[in-house]
N, C-alpha and C. Protein backbone atom coordinates (compact mmCIF):
# COMPACT_ATOMS: atom_id res chain seq x y z
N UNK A 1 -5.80 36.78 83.68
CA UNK A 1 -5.19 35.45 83.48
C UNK A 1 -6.23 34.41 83.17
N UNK A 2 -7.52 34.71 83.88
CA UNK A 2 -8.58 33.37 83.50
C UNK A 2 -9.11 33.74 82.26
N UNK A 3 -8.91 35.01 81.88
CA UNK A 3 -9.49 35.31 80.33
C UNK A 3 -8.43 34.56 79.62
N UNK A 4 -7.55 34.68 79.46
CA UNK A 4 -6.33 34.08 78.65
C UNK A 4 -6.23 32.45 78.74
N UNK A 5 -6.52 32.15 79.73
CA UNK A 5 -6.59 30.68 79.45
C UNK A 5 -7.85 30.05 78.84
N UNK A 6 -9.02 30.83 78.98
CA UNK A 6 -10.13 30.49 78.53
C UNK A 6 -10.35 30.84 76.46
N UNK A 7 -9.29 31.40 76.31
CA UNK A 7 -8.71 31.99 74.90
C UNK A 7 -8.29 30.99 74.10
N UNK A 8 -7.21 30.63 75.15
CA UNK A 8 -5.80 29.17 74.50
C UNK A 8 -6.25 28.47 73.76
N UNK A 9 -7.44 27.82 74.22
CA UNK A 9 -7.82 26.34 73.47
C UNK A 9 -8.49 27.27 71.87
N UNK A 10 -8.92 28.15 71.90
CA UNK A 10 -9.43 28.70 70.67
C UNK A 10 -8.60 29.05 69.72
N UNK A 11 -7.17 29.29 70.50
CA UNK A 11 -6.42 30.34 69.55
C UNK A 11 -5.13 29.10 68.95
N UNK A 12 -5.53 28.07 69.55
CA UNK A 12 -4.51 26.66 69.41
C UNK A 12 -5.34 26.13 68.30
N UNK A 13 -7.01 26.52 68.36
CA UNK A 13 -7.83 25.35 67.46
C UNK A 13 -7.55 26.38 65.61
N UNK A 14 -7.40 27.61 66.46
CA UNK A 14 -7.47 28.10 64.68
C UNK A 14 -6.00 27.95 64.32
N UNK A 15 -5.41 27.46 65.13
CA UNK A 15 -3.78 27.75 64.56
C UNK A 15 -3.55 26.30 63.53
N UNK A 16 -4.50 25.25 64.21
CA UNK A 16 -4.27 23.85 63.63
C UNK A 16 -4.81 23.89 61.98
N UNK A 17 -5.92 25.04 62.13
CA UNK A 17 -6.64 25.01 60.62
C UNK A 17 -5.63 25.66 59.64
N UNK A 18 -6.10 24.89 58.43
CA UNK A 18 -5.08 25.77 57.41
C UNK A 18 -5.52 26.38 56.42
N UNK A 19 -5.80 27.07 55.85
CA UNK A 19 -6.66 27.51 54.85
C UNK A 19 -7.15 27.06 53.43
N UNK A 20 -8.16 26.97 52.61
CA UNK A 20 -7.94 26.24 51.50
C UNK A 20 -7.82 26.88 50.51
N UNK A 21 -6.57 26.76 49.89
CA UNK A 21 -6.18 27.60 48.78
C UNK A 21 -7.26 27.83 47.93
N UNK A 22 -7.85 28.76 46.98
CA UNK A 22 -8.80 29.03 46.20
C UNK A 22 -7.93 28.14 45.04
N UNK A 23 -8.88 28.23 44.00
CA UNK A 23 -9.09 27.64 42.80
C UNK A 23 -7.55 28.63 41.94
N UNK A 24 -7.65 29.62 42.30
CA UNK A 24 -6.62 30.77 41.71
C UNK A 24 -5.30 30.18 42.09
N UNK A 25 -5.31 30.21 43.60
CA UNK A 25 -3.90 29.97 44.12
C UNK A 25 -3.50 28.25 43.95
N UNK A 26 -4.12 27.71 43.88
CA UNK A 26 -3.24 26.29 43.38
C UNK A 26 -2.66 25.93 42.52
N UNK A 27 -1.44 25.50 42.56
CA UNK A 27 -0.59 24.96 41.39
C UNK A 27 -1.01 23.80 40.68
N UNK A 28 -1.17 23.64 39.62
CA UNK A 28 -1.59 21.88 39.30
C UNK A 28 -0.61 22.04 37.99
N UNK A 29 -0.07 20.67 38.21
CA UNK A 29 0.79 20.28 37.50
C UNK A 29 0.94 19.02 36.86
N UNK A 30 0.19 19.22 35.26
CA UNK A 30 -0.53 18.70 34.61
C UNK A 30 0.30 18.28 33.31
N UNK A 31 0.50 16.71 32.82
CA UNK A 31 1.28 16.39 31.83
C UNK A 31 0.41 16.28 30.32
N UNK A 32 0.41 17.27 29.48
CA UNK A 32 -0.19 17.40 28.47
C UNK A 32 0.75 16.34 26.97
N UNK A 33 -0.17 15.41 26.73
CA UNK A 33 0.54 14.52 25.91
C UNK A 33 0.77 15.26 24.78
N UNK A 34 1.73 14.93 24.26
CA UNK A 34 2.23 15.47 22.75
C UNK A 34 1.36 14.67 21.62
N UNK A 35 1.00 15.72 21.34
CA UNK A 35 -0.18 14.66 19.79
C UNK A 35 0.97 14.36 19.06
N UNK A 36 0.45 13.00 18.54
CA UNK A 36 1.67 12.27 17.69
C UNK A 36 1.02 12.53 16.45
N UNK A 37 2.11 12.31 15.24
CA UNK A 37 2.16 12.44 14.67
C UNK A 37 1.19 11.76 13.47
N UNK A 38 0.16 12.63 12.89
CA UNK A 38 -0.38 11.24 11.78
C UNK A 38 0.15 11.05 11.01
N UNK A 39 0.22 9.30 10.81
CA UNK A 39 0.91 8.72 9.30
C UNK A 39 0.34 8.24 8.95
N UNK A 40 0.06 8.42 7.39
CA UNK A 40 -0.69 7.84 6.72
C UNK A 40 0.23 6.62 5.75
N UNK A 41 -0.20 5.61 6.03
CA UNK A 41 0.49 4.25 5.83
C UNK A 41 -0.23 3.85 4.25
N UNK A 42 0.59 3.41 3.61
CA UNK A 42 0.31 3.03 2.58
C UNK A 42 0.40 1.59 2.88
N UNK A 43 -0.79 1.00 1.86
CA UNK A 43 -0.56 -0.90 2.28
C UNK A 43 -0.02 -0.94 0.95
N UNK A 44 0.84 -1.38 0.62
CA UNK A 44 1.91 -1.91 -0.79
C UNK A 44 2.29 -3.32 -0.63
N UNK A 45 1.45 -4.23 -0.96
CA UNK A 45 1.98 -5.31 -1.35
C UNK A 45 3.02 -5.50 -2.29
N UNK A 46 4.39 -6.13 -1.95
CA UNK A 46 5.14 -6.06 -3.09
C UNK A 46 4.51 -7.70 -3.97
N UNK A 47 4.21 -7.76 -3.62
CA UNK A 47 3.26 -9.07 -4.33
C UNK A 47 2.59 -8.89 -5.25
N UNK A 48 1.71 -7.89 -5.10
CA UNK A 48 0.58 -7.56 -5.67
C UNK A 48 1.16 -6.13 -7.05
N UNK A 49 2.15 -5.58 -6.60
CA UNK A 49 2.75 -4.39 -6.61
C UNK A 49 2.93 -5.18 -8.36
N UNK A 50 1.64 -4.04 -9.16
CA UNK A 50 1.76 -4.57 -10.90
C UNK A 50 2.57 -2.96 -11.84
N UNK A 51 3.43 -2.75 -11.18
CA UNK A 51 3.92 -1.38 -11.95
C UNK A 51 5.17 -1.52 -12.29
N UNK A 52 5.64 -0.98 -13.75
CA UNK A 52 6.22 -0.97 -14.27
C UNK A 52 7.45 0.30 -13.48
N UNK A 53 8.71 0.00 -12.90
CA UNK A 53 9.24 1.02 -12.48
C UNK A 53 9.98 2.10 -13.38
N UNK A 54 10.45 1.85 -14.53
CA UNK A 54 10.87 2.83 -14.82
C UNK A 54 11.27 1.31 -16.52
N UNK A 55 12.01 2.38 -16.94
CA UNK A 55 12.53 1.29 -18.27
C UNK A 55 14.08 1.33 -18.44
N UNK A 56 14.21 -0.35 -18.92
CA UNK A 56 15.28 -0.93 -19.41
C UNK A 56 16.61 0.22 -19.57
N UNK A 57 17.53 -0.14 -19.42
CA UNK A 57 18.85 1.05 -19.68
C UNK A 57 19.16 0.76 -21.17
N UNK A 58 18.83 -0.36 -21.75
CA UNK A 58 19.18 -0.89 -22.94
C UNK A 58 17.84 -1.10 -23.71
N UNK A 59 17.84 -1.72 -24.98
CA UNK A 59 17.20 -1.85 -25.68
C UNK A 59 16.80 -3.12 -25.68
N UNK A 60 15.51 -4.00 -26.22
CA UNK A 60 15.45 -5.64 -26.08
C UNK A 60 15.52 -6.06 -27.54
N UNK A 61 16.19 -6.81 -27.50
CA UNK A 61 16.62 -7.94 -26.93
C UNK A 61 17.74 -7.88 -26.41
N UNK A 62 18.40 -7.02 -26.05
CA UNK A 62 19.28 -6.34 -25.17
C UNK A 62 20.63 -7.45 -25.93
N UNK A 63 21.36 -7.14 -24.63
CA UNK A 63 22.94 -7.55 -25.66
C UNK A 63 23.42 -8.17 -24.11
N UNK A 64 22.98 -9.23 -23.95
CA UNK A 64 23.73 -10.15 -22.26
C UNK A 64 24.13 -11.74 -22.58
N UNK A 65 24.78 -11.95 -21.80
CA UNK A 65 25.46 -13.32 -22.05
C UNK A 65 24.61 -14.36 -21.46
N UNK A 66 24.28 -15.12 -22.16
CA UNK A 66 23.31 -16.12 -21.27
C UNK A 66 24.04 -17.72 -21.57
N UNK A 67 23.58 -19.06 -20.50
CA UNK A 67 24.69 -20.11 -20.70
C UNK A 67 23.64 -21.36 -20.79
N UNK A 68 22.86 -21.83 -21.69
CA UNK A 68 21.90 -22.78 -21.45
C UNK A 68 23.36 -24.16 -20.34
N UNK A 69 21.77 -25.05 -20.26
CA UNK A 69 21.84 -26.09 -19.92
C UNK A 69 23.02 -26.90 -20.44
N UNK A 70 23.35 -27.20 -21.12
CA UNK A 70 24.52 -27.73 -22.51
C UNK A 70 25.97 -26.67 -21.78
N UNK A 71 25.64 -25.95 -21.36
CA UNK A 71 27.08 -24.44 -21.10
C UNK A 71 27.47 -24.05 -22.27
N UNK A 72 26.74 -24.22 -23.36
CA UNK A 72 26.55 -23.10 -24.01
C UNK A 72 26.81 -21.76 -24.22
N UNK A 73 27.24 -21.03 -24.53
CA UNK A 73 27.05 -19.18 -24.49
C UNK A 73 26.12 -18.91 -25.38
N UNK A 74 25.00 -18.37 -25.41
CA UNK A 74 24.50 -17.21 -26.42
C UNK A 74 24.12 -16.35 -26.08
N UNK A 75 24.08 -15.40 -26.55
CA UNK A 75 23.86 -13.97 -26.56
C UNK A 75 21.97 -13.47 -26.32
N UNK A 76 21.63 -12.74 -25.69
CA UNK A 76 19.83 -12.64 -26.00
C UNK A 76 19.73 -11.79 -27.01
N UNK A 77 20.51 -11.37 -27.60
CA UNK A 77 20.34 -10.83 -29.02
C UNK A 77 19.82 -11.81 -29.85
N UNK A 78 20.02 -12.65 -29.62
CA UNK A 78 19.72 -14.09 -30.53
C UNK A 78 19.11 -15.34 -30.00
N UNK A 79 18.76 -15.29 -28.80
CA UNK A 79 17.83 -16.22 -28.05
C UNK A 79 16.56 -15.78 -28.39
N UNK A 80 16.31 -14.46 -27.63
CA UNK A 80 15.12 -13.61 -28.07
C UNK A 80 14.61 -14.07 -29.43
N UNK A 81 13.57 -13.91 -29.73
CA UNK A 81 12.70 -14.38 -30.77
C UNK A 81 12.31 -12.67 -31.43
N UNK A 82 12.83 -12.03 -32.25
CA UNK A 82 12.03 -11.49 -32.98
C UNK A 82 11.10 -11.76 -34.16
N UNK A 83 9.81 -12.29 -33.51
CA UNK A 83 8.68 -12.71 -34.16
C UNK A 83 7.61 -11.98 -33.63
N UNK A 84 7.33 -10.62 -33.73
CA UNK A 84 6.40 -9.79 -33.10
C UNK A 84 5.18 -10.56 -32.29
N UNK A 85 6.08 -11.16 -31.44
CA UNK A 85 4.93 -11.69 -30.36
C UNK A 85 5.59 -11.06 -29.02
N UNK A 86 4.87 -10.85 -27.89
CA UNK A 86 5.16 -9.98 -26.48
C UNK A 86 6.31 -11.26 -26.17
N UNK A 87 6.98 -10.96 -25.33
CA UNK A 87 8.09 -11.71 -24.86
C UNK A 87 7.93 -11.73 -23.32
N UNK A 88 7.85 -12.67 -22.33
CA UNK A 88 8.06 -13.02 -20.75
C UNK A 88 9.31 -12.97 -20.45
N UNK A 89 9.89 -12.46 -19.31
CA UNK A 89 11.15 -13.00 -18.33
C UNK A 89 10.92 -13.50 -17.47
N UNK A 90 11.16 -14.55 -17.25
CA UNK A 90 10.72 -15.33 -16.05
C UNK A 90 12.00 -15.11 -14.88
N UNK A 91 12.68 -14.23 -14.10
CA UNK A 91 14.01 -14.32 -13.59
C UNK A 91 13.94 -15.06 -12.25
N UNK A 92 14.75 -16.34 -11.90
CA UNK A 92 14.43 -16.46 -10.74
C UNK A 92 15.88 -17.13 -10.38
N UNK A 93 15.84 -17.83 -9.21
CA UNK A 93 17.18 -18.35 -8.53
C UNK A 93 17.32 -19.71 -8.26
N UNK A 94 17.77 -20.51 -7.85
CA UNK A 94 17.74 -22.20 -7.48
C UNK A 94 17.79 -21.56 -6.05
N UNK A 95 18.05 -20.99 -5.18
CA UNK A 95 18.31 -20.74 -4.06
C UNK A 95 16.66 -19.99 -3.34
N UNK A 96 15.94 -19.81 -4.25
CA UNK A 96 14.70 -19.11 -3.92
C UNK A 96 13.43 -19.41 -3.82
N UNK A 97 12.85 -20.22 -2.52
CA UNK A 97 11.60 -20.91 -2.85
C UNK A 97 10.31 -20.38 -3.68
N UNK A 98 10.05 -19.15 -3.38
CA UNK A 98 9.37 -18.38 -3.89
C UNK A 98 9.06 -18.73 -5.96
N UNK A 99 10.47 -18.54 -6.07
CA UNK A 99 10.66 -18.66 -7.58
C UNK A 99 10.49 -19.66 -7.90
N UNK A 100 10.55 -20.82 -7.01
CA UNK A 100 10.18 -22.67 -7.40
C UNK A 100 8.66 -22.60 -7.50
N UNK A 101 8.46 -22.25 -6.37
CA UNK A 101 6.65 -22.40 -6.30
C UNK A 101 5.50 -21.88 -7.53
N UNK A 102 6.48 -20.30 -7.98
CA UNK A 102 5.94 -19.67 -9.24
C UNK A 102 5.97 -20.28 -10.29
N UNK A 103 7.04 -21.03 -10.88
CA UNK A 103 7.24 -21.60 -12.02
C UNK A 103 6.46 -23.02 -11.84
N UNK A 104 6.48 -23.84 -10.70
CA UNK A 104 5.85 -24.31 -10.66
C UNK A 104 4.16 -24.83 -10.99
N UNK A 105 3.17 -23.25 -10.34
CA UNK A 105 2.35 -22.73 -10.63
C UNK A 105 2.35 -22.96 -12.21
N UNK A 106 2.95 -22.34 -12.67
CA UNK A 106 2.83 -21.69 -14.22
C UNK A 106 2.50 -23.09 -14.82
N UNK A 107 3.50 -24.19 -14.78
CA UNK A 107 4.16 -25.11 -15.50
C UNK A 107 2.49 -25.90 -16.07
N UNK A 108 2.06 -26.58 -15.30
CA UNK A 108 0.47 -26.81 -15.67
C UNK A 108 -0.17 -26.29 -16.21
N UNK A 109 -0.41 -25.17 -16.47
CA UNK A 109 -1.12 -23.92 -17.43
C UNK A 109 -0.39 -23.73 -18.71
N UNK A 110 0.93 -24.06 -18.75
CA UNK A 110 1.91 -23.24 -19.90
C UNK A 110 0.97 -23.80 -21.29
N UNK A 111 0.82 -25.05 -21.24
CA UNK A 111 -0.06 -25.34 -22.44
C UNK A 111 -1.47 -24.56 -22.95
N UNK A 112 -2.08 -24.67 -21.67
CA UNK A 112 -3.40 -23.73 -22.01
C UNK A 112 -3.33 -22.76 -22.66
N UNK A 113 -2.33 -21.39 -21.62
CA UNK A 113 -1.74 -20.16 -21.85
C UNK A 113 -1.40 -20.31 -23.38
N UNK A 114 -0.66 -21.02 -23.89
CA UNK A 114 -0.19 -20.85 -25.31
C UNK A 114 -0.94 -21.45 -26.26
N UNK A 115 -2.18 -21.35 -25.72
CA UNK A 115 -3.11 -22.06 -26.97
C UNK A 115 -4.59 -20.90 -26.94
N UNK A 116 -4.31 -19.86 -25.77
CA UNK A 116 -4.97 -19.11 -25.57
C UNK A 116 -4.74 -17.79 -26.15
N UNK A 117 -3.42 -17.66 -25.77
CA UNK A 117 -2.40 -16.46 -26.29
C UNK A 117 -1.00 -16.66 -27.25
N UNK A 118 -0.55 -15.52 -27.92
CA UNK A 118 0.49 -16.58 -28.85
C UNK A 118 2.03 -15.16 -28.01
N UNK A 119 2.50 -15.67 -27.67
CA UNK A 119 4.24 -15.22 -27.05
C UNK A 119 4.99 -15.71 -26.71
N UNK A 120 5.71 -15.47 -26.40
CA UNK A 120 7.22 -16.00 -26.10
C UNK A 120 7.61 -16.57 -24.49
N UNK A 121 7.85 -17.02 -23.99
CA UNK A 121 8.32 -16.98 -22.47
C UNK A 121 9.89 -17.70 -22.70
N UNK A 122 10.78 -17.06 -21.45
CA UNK A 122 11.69 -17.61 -21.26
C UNK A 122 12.25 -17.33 -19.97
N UNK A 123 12.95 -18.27 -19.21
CA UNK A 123 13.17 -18.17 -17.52
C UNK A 123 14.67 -18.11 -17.67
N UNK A 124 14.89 -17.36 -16.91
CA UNK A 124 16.68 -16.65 -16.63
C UNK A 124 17.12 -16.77 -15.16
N UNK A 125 18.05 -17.42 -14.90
CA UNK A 125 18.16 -17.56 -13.94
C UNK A 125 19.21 -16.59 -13.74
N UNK A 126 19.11 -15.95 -12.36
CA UNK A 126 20.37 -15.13 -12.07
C UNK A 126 21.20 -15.63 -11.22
N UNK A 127 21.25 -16.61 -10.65
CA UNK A 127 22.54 -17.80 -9.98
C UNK A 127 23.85 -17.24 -9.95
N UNK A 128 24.95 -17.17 -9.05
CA UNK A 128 25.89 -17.31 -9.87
C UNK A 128 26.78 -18.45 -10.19
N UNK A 129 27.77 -18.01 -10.88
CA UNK A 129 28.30 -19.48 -11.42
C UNK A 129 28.87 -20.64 -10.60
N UNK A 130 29.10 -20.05 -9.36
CA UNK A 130 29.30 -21.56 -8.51
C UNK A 130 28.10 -22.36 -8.28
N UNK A 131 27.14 -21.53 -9.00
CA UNK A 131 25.82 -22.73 -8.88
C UNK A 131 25.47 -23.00 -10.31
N UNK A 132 26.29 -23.11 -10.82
CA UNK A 132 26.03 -23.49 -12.38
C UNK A 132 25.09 -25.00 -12.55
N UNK A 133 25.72 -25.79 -11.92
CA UNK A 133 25.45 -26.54 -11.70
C UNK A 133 24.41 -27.16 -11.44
N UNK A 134 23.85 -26.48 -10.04
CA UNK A 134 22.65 -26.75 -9.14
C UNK A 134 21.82 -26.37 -10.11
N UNK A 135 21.75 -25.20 -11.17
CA UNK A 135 21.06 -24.56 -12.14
C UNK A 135 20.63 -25.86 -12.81
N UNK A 136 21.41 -26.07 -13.67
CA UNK A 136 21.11 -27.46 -14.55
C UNK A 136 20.34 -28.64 -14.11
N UNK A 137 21.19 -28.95 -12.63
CA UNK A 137 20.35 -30.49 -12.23
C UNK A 137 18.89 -29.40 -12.15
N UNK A 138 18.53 -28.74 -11.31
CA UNK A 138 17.60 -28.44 -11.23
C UNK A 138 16.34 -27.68 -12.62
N UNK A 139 17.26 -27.78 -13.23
CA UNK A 139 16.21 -27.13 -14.41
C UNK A 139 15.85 -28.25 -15.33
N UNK A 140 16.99 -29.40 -15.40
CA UNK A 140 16.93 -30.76 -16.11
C UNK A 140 15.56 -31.88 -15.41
N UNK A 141 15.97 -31.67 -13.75
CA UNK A 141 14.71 -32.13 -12.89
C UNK A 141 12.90 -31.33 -13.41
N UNK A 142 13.33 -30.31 -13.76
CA UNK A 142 11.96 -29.73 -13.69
C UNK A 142 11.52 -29.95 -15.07
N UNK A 143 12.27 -29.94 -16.11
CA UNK A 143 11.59 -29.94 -17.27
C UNK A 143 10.40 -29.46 -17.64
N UNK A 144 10.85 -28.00 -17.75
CA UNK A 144 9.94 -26.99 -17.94
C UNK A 144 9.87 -26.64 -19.27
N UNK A 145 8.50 -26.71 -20.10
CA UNK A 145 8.21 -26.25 -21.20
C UNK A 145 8.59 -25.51 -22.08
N UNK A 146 9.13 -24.24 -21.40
CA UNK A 146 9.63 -23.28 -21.98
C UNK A 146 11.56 -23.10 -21.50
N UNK A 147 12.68 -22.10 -22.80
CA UNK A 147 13.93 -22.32 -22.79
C UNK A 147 13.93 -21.58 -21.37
N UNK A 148 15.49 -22.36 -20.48
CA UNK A 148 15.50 -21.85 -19.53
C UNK A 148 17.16 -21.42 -19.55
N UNK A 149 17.67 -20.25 -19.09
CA UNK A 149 18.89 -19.82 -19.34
C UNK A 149 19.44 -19.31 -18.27
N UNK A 150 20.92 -19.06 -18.04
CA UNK A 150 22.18 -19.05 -16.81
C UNK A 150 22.20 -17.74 -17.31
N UNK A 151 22.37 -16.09 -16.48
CA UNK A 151 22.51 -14.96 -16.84
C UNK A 151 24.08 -15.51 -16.31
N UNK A 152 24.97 -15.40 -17.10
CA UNK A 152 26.00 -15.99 -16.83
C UNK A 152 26.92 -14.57 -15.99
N UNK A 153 26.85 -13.24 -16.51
CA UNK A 153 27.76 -12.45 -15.88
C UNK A 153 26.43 -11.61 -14.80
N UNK A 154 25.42 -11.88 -14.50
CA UNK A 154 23.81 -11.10 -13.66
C UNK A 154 24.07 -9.79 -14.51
N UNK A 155 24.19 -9.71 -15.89
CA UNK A 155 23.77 -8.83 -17.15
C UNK A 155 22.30 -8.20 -16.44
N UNK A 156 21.66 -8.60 -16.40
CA UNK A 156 20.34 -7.97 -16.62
C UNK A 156 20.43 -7.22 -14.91
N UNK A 157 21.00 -7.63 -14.35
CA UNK A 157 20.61 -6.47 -13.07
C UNK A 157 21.24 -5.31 -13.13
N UNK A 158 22.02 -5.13 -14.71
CA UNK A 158 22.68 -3.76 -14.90
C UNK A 158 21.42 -2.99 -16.00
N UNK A 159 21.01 -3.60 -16.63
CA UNK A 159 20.13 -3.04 -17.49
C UNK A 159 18.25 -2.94 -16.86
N UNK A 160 17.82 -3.97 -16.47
CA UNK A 160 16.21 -3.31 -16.03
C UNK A 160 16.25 -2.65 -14.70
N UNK A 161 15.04 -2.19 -14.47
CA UNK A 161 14.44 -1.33 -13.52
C UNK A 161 14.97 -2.14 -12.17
N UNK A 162 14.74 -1.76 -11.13
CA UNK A 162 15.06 -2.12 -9.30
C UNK A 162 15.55 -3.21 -9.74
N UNK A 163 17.10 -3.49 -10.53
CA UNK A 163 17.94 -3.86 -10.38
C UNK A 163 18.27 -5.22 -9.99
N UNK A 164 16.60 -6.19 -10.17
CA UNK A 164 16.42 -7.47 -10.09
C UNK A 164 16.57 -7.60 -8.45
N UNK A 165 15.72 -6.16 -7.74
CA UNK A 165 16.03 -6.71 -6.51
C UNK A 165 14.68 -7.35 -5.93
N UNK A 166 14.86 -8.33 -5.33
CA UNK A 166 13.96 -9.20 -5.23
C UNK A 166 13.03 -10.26 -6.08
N UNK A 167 13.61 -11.75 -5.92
CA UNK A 167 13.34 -12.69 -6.96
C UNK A 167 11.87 -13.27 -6.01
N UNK A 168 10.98 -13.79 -7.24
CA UNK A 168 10.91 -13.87 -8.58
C UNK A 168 10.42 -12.68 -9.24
N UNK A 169 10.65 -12.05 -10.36
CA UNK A 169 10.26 -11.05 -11.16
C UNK A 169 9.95 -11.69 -12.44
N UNK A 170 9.17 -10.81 -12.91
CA UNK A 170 8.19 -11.16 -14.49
C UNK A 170 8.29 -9.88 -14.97
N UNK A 171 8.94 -9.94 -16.41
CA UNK A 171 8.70 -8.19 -17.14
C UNK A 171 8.01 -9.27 -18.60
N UNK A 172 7.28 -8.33 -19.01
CA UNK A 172 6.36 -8.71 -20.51
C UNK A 172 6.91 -7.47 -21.37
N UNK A 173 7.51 -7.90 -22.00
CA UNK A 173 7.69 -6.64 -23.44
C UNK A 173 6.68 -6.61 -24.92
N UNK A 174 5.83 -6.49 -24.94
CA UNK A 174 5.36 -6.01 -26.05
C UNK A 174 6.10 -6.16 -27.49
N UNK A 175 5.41 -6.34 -28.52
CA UNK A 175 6.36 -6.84 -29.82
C UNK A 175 6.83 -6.32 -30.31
N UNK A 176 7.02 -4.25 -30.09
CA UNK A 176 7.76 -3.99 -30.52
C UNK A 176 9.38 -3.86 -29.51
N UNK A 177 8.77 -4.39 -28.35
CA UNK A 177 10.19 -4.79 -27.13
C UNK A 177 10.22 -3.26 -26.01
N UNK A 178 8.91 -3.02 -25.91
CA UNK A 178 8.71 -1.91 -25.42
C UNK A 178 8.30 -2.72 -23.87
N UNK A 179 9.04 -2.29 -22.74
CA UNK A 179 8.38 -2.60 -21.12
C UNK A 179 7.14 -2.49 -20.71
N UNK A 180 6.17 -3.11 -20.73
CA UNK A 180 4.43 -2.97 -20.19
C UNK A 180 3.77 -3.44 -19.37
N UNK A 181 5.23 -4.42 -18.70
CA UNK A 181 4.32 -5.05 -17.56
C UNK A 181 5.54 -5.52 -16.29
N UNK A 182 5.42 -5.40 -15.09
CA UNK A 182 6.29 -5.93 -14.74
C UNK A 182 6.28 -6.12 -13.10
N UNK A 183 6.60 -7.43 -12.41
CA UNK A 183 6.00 -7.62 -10.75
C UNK A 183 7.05 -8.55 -10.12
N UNK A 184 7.08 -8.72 -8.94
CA UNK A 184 8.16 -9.16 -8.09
C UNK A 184 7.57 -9.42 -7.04
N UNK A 185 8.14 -10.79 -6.64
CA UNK A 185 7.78 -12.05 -5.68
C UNK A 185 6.82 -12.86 -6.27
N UNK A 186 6.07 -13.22 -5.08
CA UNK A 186 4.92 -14.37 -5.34
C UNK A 186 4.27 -14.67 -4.37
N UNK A 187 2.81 -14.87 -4.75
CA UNK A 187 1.71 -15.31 -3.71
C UNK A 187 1.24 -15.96 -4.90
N UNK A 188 0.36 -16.83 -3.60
CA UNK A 188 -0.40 -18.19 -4.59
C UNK A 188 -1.80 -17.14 -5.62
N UNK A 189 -1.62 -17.43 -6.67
CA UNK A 189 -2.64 -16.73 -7.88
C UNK A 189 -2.25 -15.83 -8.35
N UNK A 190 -0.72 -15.17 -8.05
CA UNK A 190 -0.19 -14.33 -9.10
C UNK A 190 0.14 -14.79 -10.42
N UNK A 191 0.15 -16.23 -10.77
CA UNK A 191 -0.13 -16.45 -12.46
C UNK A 191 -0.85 -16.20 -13.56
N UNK A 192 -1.79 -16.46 -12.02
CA UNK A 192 -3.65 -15.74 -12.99
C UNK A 192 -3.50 -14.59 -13.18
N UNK A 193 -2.69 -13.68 -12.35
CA UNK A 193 -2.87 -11.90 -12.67
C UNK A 193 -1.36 -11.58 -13.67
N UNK A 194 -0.90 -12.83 -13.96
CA UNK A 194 0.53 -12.69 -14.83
C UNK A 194 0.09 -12.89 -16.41
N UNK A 195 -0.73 -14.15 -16.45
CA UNK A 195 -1.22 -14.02 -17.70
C UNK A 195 -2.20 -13.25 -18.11
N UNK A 196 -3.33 -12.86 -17.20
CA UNK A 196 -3.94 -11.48 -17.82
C UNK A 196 -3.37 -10.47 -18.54
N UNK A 197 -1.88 -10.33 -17.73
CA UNK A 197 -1.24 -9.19 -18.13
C UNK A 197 -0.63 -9.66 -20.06
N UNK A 198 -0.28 -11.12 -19.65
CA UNK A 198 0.24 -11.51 -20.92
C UNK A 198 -0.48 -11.32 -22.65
N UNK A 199 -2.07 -12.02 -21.81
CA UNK A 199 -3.07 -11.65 -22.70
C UNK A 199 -3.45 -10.00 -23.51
N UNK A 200 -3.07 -9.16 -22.07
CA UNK A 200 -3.64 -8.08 -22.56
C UNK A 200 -2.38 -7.45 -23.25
N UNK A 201 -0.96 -8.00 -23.31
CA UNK A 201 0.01 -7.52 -24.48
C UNK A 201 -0.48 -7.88 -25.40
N UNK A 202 -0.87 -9.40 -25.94
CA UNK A 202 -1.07 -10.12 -27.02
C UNK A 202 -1.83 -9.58 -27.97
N UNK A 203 -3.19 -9.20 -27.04
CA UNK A 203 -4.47 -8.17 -27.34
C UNK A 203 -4.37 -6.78 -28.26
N UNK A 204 -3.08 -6.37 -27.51
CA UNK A 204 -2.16 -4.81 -27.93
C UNK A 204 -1.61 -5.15 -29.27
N UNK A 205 -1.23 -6.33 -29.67
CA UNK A 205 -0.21 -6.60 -30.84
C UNK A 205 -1.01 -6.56 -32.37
């Protein structure tokens, strides 16, 4: 009996110990992140964005109803100038600051530009007709150098490329009325990279 009690406290002290699992026997439970995915991001300014998307469904001087200032009808079969010089579209909106600021831009230069280079420009507005109106005061206010015209039925967003989406747009046709240039929106100094483009039709002719 005095052996056994002299035991207890030993056989109580190893009972308290616990063993330490080896390196083998432990579970670890470990959250391995999922590698994501690389994307490679393209930076595309649509600003900057100088490419021609695809071409006209029609031919130029195409066949659309246009409504000067006066309300007028003529046809761009016959506005158009066939005088083998490159031709501008200037398309923009009364509703679109962007397109104010551009033409704006331009308007101070238009003289230079045409004493530098010899073509055509003309600004189309795609409005519709409940802003016929606003068209006029506002194109009468601006008195801009070059003819400015009402796409009276938005003709042309059935015939060119991305469908006139997003104003202001510029297409340059070449003299034989072939598509060679063409950009959408505006940042301050896209005139300077508009008439380069103009020049380098003129250059082509």
């Amino acid at each position: 009996m005095r052996y056994f009690l002299l035991l207890l406290p030993l056989l109580l002290l190893a009972a308290c110990k616990q063993p330490t699992p080896s390196t083998s026997d432990q579970v670890v439970t470990a959250t391995v992140p999922t590698a994501a995915p690389v994307i490679t991001k393209q930076h595309t300014n649509t600003a900057q964005a100088r490419v021609v998307e695809n071409t006209p469904s029609a031919e130029f001087p195409f066949n659309v109803t246009l409504k000067d200032t006066k309300a007028q009808l003529n046809n761009s079969n016959e506005v158009f100038k066939k005088n083998g010089k490159p031709t501008v579209l200037l398309f923009w909106l009364t509703t679109c600051a962007p397109c104010k600021r551009k033409m704006s831009a331009i308007k101070p230069l238009y003289t230079q530009w045409t004493e530098e280079a010899d073509f055509n420009l003309y600004a189309i507005s795609g409005d519709w007709s409940k802003n016929f109106d606003k068209f006029v005061s506002y194109t009468e206010q601006q008195d801009w150098p070059w003819p400015t015209y009402n796409d009276v039925n938005r003709g042309f967003r059935e015939i060119l490329p991305g469908e006139l989406n997003g104003y202001p747009q510029s297409f340059i046709f070449d003299k034989d009325g072939k598509l060679v240039y063409q950009d959408k929106r505006y940042r301050l100094g896209d005139e300077k990279r508009l008439f380069s483009q103009i020049k380098k039709a003129c250059q082509a002719s």
